[in-house]
N, C-alpha and C. Protein backbone atom coordinates (compact mmCIF):
# COMPACT_ATOMS: atom_id res chain seq x y z
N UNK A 1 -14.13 6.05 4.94
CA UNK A 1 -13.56 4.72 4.99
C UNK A 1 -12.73 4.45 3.74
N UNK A 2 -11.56 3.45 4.19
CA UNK A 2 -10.85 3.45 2.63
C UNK A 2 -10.98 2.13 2.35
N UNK A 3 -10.67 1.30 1.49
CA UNK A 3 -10.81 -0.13 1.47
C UNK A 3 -9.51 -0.94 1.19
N UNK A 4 -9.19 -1.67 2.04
CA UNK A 4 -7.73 -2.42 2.18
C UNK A 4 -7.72 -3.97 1.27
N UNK A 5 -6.82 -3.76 0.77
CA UNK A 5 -6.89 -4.96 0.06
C UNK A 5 -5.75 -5.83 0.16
N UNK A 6 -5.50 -6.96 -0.37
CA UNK A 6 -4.36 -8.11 -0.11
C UNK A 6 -3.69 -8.32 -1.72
N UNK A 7 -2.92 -7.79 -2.05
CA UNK A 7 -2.17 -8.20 -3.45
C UNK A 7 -1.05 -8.99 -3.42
N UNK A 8 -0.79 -9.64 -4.48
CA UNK A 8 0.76 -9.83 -4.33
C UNK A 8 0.91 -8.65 -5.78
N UNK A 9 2.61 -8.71 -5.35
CA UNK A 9 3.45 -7.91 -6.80
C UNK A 9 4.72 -7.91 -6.51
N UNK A 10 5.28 -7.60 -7.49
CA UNK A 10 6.60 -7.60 -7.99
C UNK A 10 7.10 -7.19 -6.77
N UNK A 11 8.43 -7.65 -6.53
CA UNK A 11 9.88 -7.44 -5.46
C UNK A 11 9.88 -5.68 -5.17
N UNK A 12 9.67 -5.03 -3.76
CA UNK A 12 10.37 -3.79 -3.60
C UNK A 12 11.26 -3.26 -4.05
N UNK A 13 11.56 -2.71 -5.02
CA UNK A 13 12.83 -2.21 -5.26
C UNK A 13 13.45 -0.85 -4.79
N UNK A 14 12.58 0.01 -4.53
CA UNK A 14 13.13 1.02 -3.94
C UNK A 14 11.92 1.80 -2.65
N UNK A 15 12.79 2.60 -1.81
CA UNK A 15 11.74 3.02 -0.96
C UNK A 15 11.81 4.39 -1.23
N UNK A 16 10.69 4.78 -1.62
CA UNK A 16 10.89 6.53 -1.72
C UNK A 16 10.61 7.31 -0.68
N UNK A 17 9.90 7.29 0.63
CA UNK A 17 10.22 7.89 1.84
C UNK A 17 9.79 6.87 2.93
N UNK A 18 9.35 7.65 3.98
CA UNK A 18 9.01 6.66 4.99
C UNK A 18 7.96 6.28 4.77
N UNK A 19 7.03 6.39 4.10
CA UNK A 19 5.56 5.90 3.76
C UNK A 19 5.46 5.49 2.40
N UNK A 20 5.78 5.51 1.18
CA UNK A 20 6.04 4.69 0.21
C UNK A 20 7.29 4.28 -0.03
N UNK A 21 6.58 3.02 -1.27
CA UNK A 21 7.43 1.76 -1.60
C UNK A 21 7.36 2.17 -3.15
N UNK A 22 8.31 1.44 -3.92
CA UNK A 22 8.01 1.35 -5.37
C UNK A 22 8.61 0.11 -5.61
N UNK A 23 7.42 -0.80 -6.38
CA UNK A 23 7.71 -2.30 -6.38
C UNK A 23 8.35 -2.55 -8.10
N UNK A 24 9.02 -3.62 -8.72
CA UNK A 24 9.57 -3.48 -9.52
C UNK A 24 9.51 -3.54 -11.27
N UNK A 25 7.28 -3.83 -10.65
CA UNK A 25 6.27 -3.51 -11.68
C UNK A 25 5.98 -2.06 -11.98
N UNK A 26 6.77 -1.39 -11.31
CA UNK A 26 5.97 0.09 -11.20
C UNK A 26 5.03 0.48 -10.11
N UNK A 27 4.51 -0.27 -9.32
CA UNK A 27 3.39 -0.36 -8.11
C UNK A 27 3.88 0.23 -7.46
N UNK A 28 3.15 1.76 -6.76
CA UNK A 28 3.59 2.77 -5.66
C UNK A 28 3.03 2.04 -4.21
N UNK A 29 3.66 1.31 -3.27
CA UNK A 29 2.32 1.44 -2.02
C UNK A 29 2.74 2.23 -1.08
N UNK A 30 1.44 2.63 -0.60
CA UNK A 30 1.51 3.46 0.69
C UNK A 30 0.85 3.09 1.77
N UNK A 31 1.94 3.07 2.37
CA UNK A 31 1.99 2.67 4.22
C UNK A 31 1.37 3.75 4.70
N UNK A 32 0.48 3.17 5.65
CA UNK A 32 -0.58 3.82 6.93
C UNK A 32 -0.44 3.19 8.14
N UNK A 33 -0.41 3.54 9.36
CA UNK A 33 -0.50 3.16 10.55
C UNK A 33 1.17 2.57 11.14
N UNK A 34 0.57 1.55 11.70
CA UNK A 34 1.61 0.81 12.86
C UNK A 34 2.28 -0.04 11.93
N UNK A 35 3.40 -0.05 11.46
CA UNK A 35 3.87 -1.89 11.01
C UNK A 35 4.62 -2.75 12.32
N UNK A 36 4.19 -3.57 12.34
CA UNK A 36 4.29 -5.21 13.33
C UNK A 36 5.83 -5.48 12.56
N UNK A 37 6.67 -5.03 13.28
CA UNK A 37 8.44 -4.98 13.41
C UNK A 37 8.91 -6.34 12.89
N UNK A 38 7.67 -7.42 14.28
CA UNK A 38 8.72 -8.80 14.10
C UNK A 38 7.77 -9.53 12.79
N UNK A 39 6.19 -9.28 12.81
CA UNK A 39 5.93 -9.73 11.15
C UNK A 39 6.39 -9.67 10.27
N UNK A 40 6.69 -7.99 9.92
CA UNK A 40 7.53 -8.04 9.14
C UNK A 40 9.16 -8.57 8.74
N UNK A 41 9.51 -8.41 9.71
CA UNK A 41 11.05 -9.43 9.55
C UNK A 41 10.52 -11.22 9.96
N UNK A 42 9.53 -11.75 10.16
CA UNK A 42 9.18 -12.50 9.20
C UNK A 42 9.18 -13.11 8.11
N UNK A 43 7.97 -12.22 7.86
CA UNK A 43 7.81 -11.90 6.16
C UNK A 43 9.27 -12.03 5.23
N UNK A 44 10.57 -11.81 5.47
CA UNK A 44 11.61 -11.50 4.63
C UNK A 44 11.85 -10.22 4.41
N UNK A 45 11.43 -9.19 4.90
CA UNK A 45 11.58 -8.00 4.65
C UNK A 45 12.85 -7.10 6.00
N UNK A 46 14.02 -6.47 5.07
CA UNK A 46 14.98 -6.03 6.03
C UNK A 46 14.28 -5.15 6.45
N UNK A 47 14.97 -4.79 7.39
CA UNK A 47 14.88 -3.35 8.54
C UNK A 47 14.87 -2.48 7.75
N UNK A 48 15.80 -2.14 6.77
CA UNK A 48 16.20 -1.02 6.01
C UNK A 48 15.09 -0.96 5.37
């Protein structure tokens, strides 16, 4: 089991593949599973 948590942080600034992010604190995240298309464009987050 892994344990999921809820953060906020600094603005995305770059995406380094299809499964990580690098936010503009330095914060690596890594994406697992399904992302919810229209949540996320929601959220404020482009397609790209």
């Amino acid at each position: 089991d892994q344990d999921v948590g809820i953060f906020q942080s600094a603005p995305i600034v770059e995406r380094l593949n299809a499964f990580r992010l690098r936010t503009a604190d330095g914060v690596i995240i890594i994406l697992f599973g399904l992302i919810d298309r229209q949540r996320t464009s929601e959220n404020g987050f482009p397609s790209e």
